[in-house]
C-alpha atoms as a PDB file:
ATOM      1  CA  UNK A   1     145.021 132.453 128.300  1.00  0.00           C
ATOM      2  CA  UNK A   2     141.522 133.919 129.388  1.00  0.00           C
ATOM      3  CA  UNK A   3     139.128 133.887 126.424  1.00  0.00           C
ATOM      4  CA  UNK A   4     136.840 136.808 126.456  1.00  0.00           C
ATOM      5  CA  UNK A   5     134.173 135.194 124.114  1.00  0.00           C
ATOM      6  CA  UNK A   6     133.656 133.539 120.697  1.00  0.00           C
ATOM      7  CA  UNK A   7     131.975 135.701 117.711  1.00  0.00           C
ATOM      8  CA  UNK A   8     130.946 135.056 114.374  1.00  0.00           C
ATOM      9  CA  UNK A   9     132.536 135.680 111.470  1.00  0.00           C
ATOM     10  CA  UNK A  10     129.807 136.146 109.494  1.00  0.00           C
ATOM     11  CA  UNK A  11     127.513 138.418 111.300  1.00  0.00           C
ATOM     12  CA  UNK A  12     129.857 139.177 114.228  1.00  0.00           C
ATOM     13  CA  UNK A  13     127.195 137.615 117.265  1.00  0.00           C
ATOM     14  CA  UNK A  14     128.949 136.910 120.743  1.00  0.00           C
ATOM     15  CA  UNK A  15     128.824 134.099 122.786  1.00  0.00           C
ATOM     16  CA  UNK A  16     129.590 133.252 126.379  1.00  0.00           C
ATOM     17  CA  UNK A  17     132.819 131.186 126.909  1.00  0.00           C
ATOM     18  CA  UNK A  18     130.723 128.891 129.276  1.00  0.00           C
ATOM     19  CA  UNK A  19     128.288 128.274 126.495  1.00  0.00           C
ATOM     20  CA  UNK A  20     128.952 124.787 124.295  1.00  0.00           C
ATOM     21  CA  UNK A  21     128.509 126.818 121.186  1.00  0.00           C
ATOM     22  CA  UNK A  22     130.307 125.560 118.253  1.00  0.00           C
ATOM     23  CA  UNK A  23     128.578 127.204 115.280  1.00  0.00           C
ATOM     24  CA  UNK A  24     126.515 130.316 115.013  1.00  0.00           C
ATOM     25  CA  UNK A  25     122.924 129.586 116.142  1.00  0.00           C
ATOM     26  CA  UNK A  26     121.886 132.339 113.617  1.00  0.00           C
ATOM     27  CA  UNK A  27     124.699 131.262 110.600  1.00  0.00           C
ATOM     28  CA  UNK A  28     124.629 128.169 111.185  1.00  0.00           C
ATOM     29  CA  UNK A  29     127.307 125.730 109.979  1.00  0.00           C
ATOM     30  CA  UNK A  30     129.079 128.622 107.850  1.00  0.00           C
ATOM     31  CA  UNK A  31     129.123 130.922 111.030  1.00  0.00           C
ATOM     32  CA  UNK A  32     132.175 129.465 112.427  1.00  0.00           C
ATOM     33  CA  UNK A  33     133.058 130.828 115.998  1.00  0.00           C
ATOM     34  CA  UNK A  34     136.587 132.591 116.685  1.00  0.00           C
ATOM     35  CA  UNK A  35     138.260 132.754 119.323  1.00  0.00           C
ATOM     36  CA  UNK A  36     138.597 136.559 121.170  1.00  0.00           C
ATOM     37  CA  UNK A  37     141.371 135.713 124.022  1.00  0.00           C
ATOM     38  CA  UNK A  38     141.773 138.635 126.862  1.00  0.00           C
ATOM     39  CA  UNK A  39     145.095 139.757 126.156  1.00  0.00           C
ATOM     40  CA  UNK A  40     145.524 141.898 129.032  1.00  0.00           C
ATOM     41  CA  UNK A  41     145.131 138.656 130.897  1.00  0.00           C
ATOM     42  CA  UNK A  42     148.743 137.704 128.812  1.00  0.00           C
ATOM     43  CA  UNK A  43     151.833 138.481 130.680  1.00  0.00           C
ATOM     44  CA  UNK A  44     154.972 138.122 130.221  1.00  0.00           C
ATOM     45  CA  UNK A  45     155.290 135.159 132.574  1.00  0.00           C
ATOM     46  CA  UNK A  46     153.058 133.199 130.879  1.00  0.00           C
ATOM     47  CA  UNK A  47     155.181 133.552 127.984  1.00  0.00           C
ATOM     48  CA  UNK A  48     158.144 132.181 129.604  1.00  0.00           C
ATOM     49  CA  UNK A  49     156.432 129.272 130.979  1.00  0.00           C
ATOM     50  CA  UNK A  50     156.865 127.322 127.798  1.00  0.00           C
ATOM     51  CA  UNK A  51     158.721 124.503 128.430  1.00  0.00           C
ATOM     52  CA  UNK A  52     160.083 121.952 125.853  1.00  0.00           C
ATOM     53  CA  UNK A  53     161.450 119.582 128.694  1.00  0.00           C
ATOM     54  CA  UNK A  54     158.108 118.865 130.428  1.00  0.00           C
ATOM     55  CA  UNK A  55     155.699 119.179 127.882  1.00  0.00           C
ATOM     56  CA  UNK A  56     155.879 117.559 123.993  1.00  0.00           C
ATOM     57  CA  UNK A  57     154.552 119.023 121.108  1.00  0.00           C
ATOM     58  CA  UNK A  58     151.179 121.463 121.219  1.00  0.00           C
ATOM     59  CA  UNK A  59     151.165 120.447 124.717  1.00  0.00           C
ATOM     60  CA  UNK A  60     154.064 123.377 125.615  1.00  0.00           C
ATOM     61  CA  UNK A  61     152.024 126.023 124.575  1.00  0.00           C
ATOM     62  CA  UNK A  62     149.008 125.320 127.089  1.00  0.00           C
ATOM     63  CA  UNK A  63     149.008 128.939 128.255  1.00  0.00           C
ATOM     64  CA  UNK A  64     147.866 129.654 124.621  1.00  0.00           C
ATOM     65  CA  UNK A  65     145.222 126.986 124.588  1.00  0.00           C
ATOM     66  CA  UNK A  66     141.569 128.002 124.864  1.00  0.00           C
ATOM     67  CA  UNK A  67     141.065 124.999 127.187  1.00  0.00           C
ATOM     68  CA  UNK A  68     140.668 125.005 131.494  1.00  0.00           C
ATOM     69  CA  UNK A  69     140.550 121.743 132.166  1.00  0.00           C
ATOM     70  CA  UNK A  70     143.220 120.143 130.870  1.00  0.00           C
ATOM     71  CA  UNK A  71     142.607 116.792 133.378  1.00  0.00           C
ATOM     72  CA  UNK A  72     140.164 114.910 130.388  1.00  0.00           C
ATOM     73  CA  UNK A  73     142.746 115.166 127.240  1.00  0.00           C
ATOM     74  CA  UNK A  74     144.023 111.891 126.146  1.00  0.00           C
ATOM     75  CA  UNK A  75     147.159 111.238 126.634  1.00  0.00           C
ATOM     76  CA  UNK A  76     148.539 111.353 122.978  1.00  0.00           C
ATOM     77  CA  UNK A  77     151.127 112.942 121.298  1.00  0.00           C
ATOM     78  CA  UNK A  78     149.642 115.738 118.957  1.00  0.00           C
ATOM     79  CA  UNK A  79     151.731 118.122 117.201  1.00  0.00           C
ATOM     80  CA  UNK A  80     155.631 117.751 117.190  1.00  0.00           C
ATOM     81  CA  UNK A  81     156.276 116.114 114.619  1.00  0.00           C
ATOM     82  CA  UNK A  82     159.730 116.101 112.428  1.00  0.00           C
ATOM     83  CA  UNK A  83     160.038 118.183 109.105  1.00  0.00           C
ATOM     84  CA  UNK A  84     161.849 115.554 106.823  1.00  0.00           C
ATOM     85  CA  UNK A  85     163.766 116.569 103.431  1.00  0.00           C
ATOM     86  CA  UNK A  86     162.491 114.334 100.778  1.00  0.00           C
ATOM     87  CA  UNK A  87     164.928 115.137  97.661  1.00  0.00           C
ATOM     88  CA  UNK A  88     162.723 112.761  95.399  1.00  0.00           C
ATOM     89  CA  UNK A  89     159.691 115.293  95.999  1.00  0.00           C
ATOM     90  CA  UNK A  90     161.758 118.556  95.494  1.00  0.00           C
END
């Protein structure tokens, strides 16, 4: 999904998506950057195109991902993972 740009939630600045920005310049480490995705760039295509056979846990949802380049993740399994019933903790 297209991100529009990242803004602060603190004193609502903009940044560029091309800029390596991970805190607010002006907040600084409490000015954490969200995410604003272009929606209109979401279709209902996109949506379909999850796929639990070729693609393992966060990994499906890639058209969700704030990420282009997707060729320099390491090849690890993130997300996924089993809920387990443990009656000793409930």
């Amino acid at each position: 999904m297209k991100i529009r740009n990242f803004r602060c939630v603190l004193c609502k600045t903009e940044y560029d998506p091309e800029e390596v920005q991970y805190t607010c310049s002006k907040c600084g480490t409490l000015g954490i950057l969200e995410v604003n995705y272009d929606y209109r760039s979401f279709t209902e295509a996109s949506y379909l195109d999850i796929s639990p056979d070729i693609k393992q846990g966060m990994w499906k949802y890639t058209n969700f991902l704030p990420i282009d380049n997707f060729k320099n993740i390491a090849p690890l399994k993130v997300g996924g993972t089993p809920l387990c019933i443990n009656k000793a903790l409930a």
